[in-house]
C-alpha atoms as a PDB file:
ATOM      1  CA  UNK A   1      10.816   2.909 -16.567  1.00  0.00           C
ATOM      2  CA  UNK A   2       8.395  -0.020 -16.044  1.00  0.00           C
ATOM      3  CA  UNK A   3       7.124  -1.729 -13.337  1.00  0.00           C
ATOM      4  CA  UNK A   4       5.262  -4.491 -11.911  1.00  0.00           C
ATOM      5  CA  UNK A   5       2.840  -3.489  -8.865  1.00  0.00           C
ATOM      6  CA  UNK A   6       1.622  -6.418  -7.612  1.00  0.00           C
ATOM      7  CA  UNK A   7      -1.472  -6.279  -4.817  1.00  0.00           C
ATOM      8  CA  UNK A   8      -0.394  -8.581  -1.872  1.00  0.00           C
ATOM      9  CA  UNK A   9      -1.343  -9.938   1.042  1.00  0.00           C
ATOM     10  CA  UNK A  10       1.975 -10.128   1.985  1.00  0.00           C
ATOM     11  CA  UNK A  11       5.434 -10.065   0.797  1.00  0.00           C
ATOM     12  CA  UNK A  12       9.600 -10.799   1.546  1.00  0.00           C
ATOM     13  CA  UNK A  13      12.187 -10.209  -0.050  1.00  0.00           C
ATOM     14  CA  UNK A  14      15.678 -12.270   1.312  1.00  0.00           C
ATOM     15  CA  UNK A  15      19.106 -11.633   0.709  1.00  0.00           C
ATOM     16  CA  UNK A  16      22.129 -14.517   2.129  1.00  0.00           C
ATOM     17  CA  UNK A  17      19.295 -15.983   4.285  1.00  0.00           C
ATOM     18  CA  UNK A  18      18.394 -12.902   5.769  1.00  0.00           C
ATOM     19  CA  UNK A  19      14.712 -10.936   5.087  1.00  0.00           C
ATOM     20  CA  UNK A  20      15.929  -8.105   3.776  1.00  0.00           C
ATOM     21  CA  UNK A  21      12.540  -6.022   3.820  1.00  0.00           C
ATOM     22  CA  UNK A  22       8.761  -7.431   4.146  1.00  0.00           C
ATOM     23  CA  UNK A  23       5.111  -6.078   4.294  1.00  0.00           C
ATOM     24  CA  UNK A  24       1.981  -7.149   5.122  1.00  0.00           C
ATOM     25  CA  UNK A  25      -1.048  -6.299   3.173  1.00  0.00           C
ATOM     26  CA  UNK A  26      -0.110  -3.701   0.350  1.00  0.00           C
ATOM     27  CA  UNK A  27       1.776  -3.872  -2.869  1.00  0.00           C
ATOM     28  CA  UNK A  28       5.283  -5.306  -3.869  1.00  0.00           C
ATOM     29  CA  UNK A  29       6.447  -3.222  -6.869  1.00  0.00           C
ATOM     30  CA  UNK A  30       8.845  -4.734  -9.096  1.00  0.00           C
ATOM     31  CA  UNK A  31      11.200  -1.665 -10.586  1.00  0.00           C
ATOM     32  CA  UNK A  32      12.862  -1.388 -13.889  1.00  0.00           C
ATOM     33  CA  UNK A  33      15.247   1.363 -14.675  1.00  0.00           C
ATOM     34  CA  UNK A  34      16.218   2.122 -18.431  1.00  0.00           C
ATOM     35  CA  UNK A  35      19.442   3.910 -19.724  1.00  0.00           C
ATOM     36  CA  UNK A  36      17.484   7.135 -20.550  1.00  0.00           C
ATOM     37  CA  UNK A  37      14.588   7.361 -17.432  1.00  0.00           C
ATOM     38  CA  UNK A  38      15.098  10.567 -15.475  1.00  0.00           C
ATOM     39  CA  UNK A  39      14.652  11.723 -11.630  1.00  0.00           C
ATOM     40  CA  UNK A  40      11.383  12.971 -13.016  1.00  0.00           C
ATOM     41  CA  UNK A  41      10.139   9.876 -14.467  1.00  0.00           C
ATOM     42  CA  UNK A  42      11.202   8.744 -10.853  1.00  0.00           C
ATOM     43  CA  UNK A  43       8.666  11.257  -9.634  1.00  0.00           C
ATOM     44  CA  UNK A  44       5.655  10.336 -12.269  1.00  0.00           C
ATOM     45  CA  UNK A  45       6.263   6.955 -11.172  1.00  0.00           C
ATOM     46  CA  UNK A  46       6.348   7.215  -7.762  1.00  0.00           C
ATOM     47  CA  UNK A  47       3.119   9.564  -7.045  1.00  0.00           C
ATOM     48  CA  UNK A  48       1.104   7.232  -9.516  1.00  0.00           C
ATOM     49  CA  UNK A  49       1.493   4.276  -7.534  1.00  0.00           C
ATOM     50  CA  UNK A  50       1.055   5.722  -4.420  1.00  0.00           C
ATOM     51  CA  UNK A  51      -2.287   7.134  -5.804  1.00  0.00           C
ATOM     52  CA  UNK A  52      -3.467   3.652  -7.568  1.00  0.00           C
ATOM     53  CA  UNK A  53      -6.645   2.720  -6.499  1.00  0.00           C
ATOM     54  CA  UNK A  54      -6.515  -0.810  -6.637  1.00  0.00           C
ATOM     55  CA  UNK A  55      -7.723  -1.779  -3.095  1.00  0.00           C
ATOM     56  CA  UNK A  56     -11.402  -2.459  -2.364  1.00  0.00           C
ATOM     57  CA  UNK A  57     -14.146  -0.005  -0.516  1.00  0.00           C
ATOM     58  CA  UNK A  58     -16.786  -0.913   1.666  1.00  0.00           C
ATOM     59  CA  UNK A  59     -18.670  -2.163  -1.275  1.00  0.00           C
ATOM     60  CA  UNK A  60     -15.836  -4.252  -2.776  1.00  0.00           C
ATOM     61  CA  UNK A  61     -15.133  -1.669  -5.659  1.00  0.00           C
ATOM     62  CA  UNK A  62     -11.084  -0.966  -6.318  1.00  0.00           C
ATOM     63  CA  UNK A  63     -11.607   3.029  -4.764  1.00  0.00           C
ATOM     64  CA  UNK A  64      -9.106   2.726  -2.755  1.00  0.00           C
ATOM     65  CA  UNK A  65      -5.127   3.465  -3.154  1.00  0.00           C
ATOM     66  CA  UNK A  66      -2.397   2.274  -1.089  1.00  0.00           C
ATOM     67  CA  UNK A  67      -1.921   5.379   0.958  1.00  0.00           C
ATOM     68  CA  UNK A  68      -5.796   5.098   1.665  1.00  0.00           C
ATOM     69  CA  UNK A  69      -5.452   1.920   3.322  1.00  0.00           C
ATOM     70  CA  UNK A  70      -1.846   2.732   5.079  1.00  0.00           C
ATOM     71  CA  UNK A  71      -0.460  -0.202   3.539  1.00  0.00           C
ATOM     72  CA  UNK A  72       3.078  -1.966   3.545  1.00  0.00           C
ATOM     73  CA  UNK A  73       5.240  -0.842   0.112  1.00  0.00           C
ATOM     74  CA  UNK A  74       8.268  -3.537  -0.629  1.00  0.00           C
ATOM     75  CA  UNK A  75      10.072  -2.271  -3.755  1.00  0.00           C
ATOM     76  CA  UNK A  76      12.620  -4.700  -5.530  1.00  0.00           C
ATOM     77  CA  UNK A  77      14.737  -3.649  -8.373  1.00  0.00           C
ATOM     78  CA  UNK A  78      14.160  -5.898 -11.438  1.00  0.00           C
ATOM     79  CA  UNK A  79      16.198  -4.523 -14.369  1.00  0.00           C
ATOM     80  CA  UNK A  80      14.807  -8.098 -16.601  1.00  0.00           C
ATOM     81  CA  UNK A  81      11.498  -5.879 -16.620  1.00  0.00           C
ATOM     82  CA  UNK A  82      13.292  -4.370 -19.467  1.00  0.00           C
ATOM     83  CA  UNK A  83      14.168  -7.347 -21.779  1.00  0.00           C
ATOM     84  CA  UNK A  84      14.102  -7.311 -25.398  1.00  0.00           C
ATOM     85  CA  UNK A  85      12.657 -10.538 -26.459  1.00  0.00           C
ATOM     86  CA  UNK A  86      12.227  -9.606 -30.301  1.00  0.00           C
ATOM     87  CA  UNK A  87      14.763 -11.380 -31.790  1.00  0.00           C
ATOM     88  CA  UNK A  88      15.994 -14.812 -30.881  1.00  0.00           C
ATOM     89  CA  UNK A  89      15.345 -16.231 -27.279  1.00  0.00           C
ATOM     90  CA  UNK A  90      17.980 -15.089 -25.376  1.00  0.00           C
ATOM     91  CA  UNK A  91      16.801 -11.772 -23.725  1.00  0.00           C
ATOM     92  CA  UNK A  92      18.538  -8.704 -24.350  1.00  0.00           C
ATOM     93  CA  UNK A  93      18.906  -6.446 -21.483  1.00  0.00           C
ATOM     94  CA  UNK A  94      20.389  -3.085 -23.458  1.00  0.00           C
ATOM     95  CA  UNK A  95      17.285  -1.243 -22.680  1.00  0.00           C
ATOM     96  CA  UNK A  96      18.052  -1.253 -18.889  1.00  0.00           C
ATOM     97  CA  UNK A  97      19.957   1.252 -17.096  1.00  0.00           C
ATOM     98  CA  UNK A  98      23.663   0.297 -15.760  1.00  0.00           C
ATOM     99  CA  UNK A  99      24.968   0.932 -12.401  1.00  0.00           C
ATOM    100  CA  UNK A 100      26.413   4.292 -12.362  1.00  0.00           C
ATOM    101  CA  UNK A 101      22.390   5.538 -14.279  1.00  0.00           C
ATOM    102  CA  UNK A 102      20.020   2.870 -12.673  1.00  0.00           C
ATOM    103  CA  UNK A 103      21.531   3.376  -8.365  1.00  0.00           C
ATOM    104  CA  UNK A 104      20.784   6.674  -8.106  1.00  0.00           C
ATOM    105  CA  UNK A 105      16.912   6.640  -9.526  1.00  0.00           C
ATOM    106  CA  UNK A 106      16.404   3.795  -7.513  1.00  0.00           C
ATOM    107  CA  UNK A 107      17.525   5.429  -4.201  1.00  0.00           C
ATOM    108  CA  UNK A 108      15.307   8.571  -5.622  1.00  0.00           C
ATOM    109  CA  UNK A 109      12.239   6.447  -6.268  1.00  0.00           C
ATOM    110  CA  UNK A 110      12.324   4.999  -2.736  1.00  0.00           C
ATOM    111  CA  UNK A 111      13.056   8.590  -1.716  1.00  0.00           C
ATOM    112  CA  UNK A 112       9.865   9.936  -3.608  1.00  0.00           C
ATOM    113  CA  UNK A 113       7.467   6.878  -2.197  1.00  0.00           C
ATOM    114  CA  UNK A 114       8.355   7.118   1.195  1.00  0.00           C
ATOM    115  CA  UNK A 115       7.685  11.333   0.406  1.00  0.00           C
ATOM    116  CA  UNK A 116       4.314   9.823  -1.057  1.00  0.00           C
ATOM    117  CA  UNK A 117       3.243   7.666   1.395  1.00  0.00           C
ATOM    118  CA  UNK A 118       4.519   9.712   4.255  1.00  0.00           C
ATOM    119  CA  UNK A 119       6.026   6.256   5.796  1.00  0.00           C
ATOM    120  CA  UNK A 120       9.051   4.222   4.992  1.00  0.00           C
ATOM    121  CA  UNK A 121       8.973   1.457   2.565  1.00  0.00           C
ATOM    122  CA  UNK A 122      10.457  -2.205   2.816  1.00  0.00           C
ATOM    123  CA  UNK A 123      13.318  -2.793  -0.336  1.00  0.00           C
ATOM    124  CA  UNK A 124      15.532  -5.108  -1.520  1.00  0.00           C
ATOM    125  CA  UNK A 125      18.769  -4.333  -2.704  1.00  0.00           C
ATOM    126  CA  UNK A 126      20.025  -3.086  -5.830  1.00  0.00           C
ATOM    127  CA  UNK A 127      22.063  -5.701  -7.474  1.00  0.00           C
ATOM    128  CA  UNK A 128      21.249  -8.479  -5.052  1.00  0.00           C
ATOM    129  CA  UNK A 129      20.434 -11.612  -5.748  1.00  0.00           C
ATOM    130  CA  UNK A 130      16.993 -12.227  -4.193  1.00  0.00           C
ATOM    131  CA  UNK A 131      14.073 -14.389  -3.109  1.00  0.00           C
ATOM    132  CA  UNK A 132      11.217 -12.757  -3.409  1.00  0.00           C
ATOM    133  CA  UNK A 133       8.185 -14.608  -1.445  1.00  0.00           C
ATOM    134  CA  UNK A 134       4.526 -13.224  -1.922  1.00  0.00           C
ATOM    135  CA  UNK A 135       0.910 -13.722  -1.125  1.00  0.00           C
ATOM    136  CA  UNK A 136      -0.596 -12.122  -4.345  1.00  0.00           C
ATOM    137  CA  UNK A 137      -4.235 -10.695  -3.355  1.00  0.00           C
ATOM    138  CA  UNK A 138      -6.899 -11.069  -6.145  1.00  0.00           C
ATOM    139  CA  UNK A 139      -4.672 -11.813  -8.303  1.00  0.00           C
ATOM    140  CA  UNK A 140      -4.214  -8.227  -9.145  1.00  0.00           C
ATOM    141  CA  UNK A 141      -1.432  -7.446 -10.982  1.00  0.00           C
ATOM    142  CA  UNK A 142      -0.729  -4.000 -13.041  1.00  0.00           C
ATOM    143  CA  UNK A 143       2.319  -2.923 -15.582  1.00  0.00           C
ATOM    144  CA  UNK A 144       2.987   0.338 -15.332  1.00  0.00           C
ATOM    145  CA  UNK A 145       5.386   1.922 -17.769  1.00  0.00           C
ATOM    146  CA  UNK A 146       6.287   5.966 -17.627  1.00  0.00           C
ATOM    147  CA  UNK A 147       4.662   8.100 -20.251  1.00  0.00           C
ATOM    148  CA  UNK A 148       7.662   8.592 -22.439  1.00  0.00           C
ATOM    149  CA  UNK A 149       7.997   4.502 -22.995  1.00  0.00           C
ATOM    150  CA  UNK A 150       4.660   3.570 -23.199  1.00  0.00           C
ATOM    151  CA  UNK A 151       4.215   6.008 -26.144  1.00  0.00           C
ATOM    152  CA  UNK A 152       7.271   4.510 -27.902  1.00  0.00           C
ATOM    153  CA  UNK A 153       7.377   1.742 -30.165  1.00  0.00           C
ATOM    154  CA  UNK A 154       8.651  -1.332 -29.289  1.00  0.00           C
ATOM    155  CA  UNK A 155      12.469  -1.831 -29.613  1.00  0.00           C
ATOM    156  CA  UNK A 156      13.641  -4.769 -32.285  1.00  0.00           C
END
């Protein structure tokens, strides 16, 4: 699993013309599923986010997480997150989870950041094709992958 967490100011997300889900200050995290990430991955994933301190204290030092601040959460699922760009330059996409693998850890990882935060979060929609609109804050902008894929080698 890998994802983008981006610190915003705000962010959208629209779907046909509608705004699907939007925040105000807080983070938009990008979500990439892979064919072999697990409901506990989904957990790891989930709780370390929520717990990322990445939002300035009193003295302008990242202490802060998220949850600390009660900000907005908008989570978009991004399966390009997982491209192989090796070989060629046409991205291969094997890496990332299909369908039937990737719904069901999505719906758990909202499931497990609303259970961190304690509050809902804004989404997109799995499969969608979206706009996503931000106001990035710093710029700060973190890649987080899951244990098991950040200690593997990269794929050819």
């Amino acid at each position: 699993m890998r994802t983008v967490v981006q610190r915003v100011r705000s962010a959208s997300v629209t779907i046909s013309g509608r705004i699907a889900g939007e925040i105000q200050e807080g983070l938009l995290v990008l979500l990439g599923i892979g064919h072999l990430d697990t409901a506990d991955e989904v957990r790891w994933m989930a709780e370390k986010i929520a717990a990322l301190r990445i939002f300035s204290d009193d003295e302008g030092r990242m202490n802060r997480s998220v949850r600390d601040i009660s900000g907005g959460v908008l989570v978009v699922s991004q399966f390009t997150l997982l491209a192989r760009t090796k070989k060629g330059t046409r991205p291969s996409f094997d890496d990332a989870a299909k369908p039937p693998v990737a719904v069901p850890l999505y719906e758990l990882f909202l499931v497990e950041m609303e259970k961190a935060l304690g509050r809902a979060v804004a989404r997109g929609e799995f499969g969608a094709d979206m706009q996503v609109a931000l106001v990035n804050d710093g710029p700060v902008t973190i890649v987080i992958d899951t244990p098991a894929r950040a200690d593997s080698p990269p794929s050819e």
